[in-house]
Protein backbone atom coordinates (compact mmCIF):
# COMPACT_ATOMS: atom_id res chain seq x y z
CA UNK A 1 -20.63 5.77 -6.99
CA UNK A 2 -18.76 8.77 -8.82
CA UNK A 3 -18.84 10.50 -5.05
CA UNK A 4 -17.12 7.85 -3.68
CA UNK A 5 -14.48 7.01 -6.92
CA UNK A 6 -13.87 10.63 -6.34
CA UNK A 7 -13.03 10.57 -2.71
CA UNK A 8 -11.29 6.98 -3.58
CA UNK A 9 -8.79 8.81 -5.71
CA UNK A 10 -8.52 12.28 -3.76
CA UNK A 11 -7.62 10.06 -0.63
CA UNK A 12 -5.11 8.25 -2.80
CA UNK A 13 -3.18 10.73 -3.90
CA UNK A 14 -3.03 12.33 -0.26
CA UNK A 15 -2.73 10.17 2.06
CA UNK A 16 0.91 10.52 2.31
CA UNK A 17 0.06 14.22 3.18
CA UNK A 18 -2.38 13.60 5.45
CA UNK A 19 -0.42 11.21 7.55
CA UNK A 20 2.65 13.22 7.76
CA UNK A 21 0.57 16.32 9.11
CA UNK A 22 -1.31 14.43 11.56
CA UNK A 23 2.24 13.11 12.40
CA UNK A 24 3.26 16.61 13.27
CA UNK A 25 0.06 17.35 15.45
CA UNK A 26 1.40 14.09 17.76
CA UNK A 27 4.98 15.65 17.84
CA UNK A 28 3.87 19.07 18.92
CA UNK A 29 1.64 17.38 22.07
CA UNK A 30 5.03 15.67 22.59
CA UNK A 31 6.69 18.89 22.97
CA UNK A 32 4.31 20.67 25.67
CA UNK A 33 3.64 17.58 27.61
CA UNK A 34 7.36 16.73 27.52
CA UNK A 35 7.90 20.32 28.35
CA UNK A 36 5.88 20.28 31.52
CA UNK A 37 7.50 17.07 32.48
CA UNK A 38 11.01 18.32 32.56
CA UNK A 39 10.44 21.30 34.24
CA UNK A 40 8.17 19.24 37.12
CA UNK A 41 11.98 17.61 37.62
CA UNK A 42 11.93 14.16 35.50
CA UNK A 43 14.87 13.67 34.42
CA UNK A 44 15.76 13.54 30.45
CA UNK A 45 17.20 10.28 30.88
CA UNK A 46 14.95 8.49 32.43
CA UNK A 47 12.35 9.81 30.26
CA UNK A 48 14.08 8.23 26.91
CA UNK A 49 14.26 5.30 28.24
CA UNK A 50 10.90 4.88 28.85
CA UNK A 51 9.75 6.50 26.07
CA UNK A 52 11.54 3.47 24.19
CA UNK A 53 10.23 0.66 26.99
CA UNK A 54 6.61 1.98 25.70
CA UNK A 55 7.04 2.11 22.22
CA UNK A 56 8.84 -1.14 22.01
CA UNK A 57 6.17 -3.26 23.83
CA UNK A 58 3.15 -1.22 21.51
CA UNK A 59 4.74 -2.03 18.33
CA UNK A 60 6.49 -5.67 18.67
CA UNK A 61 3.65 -7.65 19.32
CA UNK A 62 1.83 -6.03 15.95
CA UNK A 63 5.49 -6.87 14.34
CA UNK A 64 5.28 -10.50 15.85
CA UNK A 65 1.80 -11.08 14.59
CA UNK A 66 1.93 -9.13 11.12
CA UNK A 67 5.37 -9.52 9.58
CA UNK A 68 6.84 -13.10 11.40
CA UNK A 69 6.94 -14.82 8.22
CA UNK A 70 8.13 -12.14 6.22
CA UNK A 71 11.28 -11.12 8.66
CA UNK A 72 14.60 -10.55 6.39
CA UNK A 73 17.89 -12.51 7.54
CA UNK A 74 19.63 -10.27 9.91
CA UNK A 75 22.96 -10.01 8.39
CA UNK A 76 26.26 -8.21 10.29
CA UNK A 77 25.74 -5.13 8.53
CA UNK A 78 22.28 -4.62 8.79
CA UNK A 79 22.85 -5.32 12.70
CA UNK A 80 25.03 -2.52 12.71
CA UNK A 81 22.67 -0.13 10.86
CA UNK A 82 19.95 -1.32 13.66
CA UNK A 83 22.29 -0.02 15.93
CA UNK A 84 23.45 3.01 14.79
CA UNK A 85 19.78 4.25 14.61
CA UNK A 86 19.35 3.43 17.77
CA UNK A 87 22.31 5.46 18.54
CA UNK A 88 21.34 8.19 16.91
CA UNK A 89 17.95 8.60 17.16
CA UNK A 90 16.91 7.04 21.12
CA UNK A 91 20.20 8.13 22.66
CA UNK A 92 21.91 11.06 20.39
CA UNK A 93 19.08 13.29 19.36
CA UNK A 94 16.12 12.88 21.98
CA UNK A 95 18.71 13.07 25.02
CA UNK A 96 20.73 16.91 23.05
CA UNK A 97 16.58 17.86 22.31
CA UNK A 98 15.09 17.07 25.69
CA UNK A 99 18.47 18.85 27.30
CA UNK A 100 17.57 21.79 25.01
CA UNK A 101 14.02 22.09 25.26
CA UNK A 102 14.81 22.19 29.58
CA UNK A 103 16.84 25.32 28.54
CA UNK A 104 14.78 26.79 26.15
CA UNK A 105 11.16 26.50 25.11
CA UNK A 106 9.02 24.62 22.91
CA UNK A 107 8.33 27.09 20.37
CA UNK A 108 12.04 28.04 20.05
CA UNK A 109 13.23 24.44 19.86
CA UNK A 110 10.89 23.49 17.15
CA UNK A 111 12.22 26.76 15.33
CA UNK A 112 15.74 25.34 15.72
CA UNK A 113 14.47 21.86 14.48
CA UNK A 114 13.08 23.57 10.95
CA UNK A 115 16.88 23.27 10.40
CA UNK A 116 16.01 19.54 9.89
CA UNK A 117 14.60 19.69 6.12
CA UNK A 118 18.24 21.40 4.52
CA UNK A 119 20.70 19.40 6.61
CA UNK A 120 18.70 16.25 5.31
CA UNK A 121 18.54 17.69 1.85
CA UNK A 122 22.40 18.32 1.86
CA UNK A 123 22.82 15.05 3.67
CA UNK A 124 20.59 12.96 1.00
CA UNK A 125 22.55 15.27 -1.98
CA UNK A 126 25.80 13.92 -0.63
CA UNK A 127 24.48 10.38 -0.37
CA UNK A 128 23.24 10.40 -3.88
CA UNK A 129 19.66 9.93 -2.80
CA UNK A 130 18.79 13.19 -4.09
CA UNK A 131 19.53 14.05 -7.55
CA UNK A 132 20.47 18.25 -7.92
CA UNK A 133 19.91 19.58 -11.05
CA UNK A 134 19.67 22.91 -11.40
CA UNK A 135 19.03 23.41 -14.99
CA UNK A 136 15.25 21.81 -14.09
CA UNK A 137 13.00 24.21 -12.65
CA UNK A 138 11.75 21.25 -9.60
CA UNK A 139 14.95 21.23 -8.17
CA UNK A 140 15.81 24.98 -8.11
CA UNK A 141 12.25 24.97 -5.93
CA UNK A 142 13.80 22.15 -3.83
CA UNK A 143 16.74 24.54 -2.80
CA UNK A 144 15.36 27.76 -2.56
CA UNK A 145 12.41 26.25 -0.47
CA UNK A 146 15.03 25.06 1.72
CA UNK A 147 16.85 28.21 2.22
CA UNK A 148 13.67 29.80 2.48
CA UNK A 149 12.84 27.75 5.42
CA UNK A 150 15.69 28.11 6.93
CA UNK A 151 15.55 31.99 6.79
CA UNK A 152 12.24 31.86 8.09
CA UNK A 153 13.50 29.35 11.09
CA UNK A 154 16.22 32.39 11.81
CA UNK A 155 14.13 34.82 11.98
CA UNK A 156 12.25 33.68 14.41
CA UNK A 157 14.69 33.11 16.56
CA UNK A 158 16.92 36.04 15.91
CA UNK A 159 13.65 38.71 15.65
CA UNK A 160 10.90 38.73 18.55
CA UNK A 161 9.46 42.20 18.10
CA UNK A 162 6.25 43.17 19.90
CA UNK A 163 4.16 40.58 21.42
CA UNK A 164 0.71 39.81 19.74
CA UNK A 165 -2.34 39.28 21.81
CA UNK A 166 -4.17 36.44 21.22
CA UNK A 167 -8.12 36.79 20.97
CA UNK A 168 -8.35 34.09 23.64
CA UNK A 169 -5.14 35.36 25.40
CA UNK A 170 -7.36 37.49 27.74
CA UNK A 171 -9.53 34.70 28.56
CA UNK A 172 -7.57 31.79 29.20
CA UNK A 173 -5.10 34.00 31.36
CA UNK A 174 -6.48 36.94 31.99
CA UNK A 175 -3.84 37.90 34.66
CA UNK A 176 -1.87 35.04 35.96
CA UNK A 177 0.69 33.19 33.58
CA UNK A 178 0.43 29.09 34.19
CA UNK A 179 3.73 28.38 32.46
CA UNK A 180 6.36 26.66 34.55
CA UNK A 181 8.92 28.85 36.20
CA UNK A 182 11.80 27.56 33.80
CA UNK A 183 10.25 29.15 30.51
CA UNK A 184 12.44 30.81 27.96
CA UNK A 185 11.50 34.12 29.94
CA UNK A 186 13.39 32.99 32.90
CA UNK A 187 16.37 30.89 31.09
CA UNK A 188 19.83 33.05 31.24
CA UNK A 189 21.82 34.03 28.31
CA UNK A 190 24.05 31.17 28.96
CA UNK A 191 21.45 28.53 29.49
CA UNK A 192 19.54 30.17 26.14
CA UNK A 193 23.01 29.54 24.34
CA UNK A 194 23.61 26.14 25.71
CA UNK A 195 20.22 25.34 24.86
CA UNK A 196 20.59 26.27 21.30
CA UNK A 197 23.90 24.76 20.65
CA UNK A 198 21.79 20.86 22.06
CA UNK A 199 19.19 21.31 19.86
CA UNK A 200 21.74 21.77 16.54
CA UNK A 201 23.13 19.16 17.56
CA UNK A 202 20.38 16.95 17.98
CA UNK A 203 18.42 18.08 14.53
CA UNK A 204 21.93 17.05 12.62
CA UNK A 205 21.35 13.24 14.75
CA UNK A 206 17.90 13.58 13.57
CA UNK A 207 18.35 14.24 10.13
CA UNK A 208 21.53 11.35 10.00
CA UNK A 209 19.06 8.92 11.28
CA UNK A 210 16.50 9.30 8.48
CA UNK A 211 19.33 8.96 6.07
CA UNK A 212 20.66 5.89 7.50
CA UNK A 213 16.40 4.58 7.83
CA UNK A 214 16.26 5.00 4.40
CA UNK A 215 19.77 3.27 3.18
CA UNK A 216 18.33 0.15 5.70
CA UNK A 217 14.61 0.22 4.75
CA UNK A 218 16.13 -0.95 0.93
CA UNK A 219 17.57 -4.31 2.24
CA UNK A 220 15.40 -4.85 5.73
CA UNK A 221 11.28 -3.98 3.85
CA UNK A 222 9.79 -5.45 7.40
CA UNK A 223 8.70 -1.59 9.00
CA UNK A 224 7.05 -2.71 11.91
CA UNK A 225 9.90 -5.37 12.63
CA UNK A 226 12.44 -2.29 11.74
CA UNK A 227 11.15 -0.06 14.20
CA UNK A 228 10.32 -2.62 17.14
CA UNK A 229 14.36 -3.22 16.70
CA UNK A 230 15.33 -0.05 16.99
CA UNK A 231 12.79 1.37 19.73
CA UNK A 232 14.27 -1.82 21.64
CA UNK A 233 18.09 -1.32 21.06
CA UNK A 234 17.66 2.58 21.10
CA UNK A 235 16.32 1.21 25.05
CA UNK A 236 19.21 -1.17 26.02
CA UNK A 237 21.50 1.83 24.85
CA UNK A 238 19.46 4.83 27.06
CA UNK A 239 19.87 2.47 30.02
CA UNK A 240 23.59 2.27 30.10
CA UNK A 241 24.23 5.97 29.43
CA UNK A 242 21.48 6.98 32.22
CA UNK A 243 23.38 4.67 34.30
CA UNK A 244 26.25 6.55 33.99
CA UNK A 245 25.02 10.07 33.95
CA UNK A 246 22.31 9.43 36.31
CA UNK A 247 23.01 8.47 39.76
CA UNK A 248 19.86 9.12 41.37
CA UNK A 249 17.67 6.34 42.52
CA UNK A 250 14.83 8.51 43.04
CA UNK A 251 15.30 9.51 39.39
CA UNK A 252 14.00 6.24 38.05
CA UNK A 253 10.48 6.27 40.20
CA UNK A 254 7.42 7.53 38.15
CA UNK A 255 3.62 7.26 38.91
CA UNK A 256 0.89 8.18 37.96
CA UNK A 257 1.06 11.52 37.12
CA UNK A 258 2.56 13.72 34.24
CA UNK A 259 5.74 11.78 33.75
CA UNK A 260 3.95 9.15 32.86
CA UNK A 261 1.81 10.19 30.32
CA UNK A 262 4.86 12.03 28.84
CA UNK A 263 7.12 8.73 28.62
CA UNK A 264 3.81 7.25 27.63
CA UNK A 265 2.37 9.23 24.93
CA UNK A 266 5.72 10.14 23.18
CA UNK A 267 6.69 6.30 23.43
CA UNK A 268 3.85 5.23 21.82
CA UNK A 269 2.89 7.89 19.16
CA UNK A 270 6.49 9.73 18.68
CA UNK A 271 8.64 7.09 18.56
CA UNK A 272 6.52 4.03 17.50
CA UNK A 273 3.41 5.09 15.34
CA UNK A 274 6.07 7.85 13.67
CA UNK A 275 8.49 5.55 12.91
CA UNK A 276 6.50 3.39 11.35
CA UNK A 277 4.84 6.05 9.25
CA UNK A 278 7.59 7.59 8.60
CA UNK A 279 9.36 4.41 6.76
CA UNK A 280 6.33 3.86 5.02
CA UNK A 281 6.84 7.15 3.38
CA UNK A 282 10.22 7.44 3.13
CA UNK A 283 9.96 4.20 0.65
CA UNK A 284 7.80 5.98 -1.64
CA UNK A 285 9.14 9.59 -1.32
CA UNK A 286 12.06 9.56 0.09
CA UNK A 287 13.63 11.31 3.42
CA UNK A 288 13.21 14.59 2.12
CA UNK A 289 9.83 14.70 1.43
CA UNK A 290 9.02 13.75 5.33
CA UNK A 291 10.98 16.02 6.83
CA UNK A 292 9.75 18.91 4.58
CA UNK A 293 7.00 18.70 7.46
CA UNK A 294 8.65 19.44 10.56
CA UNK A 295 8.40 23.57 10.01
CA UNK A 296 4.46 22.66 10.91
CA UNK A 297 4.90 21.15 14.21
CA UNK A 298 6.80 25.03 14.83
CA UNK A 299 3.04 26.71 13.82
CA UNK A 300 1.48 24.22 16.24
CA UNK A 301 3.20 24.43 19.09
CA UNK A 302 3.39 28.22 18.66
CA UNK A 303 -0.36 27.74 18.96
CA UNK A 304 -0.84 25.02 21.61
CA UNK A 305 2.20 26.61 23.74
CA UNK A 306 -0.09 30.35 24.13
CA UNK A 307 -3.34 28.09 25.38
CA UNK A 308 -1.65 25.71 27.32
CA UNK A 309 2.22 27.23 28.73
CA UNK A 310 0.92 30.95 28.57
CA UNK A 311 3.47 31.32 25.95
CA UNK A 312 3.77 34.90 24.01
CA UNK A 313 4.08 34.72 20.21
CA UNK A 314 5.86 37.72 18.55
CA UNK A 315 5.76 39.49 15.49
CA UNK A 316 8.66 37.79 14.25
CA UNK A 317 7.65 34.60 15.05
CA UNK A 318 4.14 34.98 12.59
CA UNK A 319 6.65 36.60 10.08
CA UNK A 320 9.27 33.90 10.33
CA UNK A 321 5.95 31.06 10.17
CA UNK A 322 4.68 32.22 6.67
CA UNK A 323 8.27 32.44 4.96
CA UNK A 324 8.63 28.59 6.37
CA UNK A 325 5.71 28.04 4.96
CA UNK A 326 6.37 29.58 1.50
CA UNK A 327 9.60 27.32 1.80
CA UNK A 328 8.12 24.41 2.88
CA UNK A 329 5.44 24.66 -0.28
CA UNK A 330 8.35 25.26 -2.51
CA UNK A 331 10.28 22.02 -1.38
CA UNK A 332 6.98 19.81 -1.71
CA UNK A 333 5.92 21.76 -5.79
CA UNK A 334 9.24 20.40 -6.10
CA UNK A 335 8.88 16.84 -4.99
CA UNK A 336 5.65 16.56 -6.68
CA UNK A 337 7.07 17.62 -9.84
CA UNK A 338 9.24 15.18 -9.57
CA UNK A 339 6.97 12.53 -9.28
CA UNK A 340 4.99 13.44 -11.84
CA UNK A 341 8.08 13.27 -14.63
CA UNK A 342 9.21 9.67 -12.82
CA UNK A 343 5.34 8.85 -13.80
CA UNK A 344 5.28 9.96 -17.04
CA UNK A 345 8.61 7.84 -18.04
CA UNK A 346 7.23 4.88 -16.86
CA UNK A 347 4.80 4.78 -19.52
CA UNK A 348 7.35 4.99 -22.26
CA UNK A 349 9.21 2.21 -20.89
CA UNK A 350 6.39 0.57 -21.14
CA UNK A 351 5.50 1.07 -24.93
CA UNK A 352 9.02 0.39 -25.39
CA UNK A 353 8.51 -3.53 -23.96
CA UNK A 354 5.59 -3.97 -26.32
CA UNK A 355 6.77 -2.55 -29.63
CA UNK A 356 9.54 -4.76 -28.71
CA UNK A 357 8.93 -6.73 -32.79
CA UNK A 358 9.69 -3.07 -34.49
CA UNK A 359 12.44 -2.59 -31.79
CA UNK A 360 14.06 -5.93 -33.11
CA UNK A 361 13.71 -5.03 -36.59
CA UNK A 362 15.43 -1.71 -36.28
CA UNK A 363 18.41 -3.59 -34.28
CA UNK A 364 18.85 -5.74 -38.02
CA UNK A 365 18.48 -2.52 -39.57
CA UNK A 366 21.10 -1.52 -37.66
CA UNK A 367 23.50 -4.36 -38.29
CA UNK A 368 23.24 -4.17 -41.38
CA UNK A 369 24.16 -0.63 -42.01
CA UNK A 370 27.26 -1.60 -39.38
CA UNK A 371 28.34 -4.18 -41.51
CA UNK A 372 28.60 -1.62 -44.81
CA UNK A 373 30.35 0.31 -42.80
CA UNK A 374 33.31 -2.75 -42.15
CA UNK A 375 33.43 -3.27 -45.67
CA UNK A 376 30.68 -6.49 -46.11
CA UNK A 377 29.18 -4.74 -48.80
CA UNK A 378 31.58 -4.02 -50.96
CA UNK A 379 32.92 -7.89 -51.24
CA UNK A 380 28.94 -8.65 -51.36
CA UNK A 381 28.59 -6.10 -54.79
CA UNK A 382 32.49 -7.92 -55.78
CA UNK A 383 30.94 -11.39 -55.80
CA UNK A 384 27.73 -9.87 -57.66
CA UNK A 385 29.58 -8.32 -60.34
CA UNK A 386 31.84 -11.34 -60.55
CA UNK A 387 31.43 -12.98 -64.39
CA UNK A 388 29.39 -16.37 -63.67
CA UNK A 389 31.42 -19.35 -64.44
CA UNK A 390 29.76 -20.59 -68.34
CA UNK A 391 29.47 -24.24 -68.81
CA UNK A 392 31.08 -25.98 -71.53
CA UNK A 393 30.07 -25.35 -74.91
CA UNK A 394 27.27 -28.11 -76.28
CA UNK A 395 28.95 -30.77 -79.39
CA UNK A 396 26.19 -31.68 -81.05
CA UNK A 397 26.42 -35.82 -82.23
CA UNK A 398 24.71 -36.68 -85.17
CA UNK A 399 22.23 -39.36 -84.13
CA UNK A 400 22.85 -42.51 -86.59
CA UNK A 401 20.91 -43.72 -89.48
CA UNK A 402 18.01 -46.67 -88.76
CA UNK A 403 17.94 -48.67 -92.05
């Protein structure tokens, strides 16, 4: 029994954690099977849309069958939030990220995306969701971890140095590279530029639409019912711009091949099962704490990219990995610490509520000593040291004679 209380409260307190990294294992398969997808010719598109189609019919009927009698009134405004996040995270940032990740490659554009923790940092600071004080010692970990991260992010991309061979490097390909012929090795200056200049782009949509999640989560609490809206608006939108940028029938045919399991697997577990997760979070740690994550997917994909798209990893790339992860442990000390102090007040408001007879007494106490100060007291001593009126004097009667 103490085993399992012990596991019972280690599970507890890290679940949050544990979902979030497993979240980033499902983003980084999203990035090498998306990556082989786009370079086998699907367009980006096409792929959003049905990316959305997928998630929206996995996650509505649990948000039909789970939360139909708990569904908040949809009021004008919170229609509009509905569709700004499926403007800006459907359309806005997966249509700039897949367009980047065609020019670049996997490992680079998750490098870009570790951008994603300070912009939503700055973004929540601005918003007043954060609170920046840098007297405390928790928030100066919060910023430096940031910057940290961000340095770490740049110098990846800005410093390859010499290539590292893998252990298993030899094995997997021991002469012949498998990667696609549109890798970062054979992307041009300008398409390596263009590329870079999407993805920035796209990780600023990315980091406005977990703001905005957050703001709407407060007044619509129905997640599943939250994220089957927007996975189904963020696909009426990704028609109508594919329609216009896409005039291709042939563009629109998939079978049964690796375009569909890429529309497929990041419908279902990148945009449904992470939205969810991610507003479940986000309510009890806020949109900082989630995407203090993203510099892991990076380290994954580095990984998965060598075994599976015969991708090199560099010097700087390992040296750029442990300073995001430095940052990234700064940022989440920081967080905790925070929680911790928010737990430790709640106690003393607490106690307060209870010793609410003493708190009462003090407030006469109090009155009191306010009403010497006005002057009360003086009139009260006045009226004590006031002669008492005397009563009459006595005339004694002589009482008369009885024979």
């Amino acid at each position: 029994m103490e085993g399992k209380g012990w596991v019972g409260r280690f599970l507890e307190k890290a679940k949050l954690y544990i979902a979030m990294i497993c979240l980033q294992f499902g983003h980084a398969g999203m990035n090498i099977i998306t990556k082989v997808s786009l370079d086998g010719g699907m367009s980006h598109y096409v792929l959003v849309v049905y990316r959305h189609s997928f998630a929206t019919v996995a996650i509505a009927p649990f948000a039909l069958l789970l939360e139909r009698k708990v569904w908040p009134k949809i009021t004008f405004t919170i229609f509009l939030q509905l569709f700004f996040l499926g403007l800006l995270g459907p359309v806005i940032d997966q249509n700039l990220y897949y367009a980047g990740l065609k020019f670049t490659s996997p490992t680079y554009a998750c490098a870009l995306s570790n951008m994603l923790p300070a912009m939503t940092f700055v973004m929540a600071v601005i918003c007043r969701m954060e609170k920046l004080d840098l007297m405390k010692i928790r928030c100066q970990a919060k910023v430096v971890g940031t910057l940290i991260t961000v340095c770490g992010a740049m110098l990846m991309t800005l410093y390859k140095g010499d290539a590292i061979n893998m252990v298993w490097s030899k094995y997997i390909h021991p002469r012949q590279s498998y990667a696609p012929q549109a890798t970062a090795a054979h992307a041009t200056q300008e398409d390596w530029i263009k590329g870079s200049i999407l993805l920035i782009i796209a990780t600023l949509a990315w980091a406005s639409f977990f703001i905005l999640q957050a703001i709407t989560l407060r007044k619509y609490t129905a997640q599943l019912s939250l994220t089957a809206l927007v996975c189904f608006l963020g696909t009426l939108q990704s028609i109508g711009v594919t329609l216009v940028m896409e005039h291709k029938r042939d563009a629109w045919v998939i079978g049964w091949d690796m375009n569909l399991l890429a529309a497929a697997y990041a419908g279902i577990v990148s945009s449904g099962i992470a939205y969810y997760v991610q507003g479940l979070v986000m309510q009890k740690r806020g949109p900082v704490f989630v995407t203090s994550f993203s510099p892991l997917m990076m380290i994954i994909v580095a990984i998965m990219g060598s075994f599976i798209l015969a991708e090199k990893i560099f010097v700087g790339g390992v040296l750029g990995a442990v300073l995001i992860v430095i940052g990234l442990y700064a940022v989440l000390w920081g967080k905790c610490k925070e929680k911790r102090e928010g737990e430790i007040l709640e106690p003393e408001k607490g106690a307060t509520g209870n010793n609410q007879n003493v708190t009462e007494v003090d407030d006469i106490e109090a009155k009191f000593v306010e009403l010497e100060k006005n002057g009360v007291k003086k009139l009260f001593v006045l009226a004590v040291s006031a002669p008492m009126p005397q009563p009459p004097p006595m005339i004694a009667i002589e009482a008369p004679k009885l024979n």
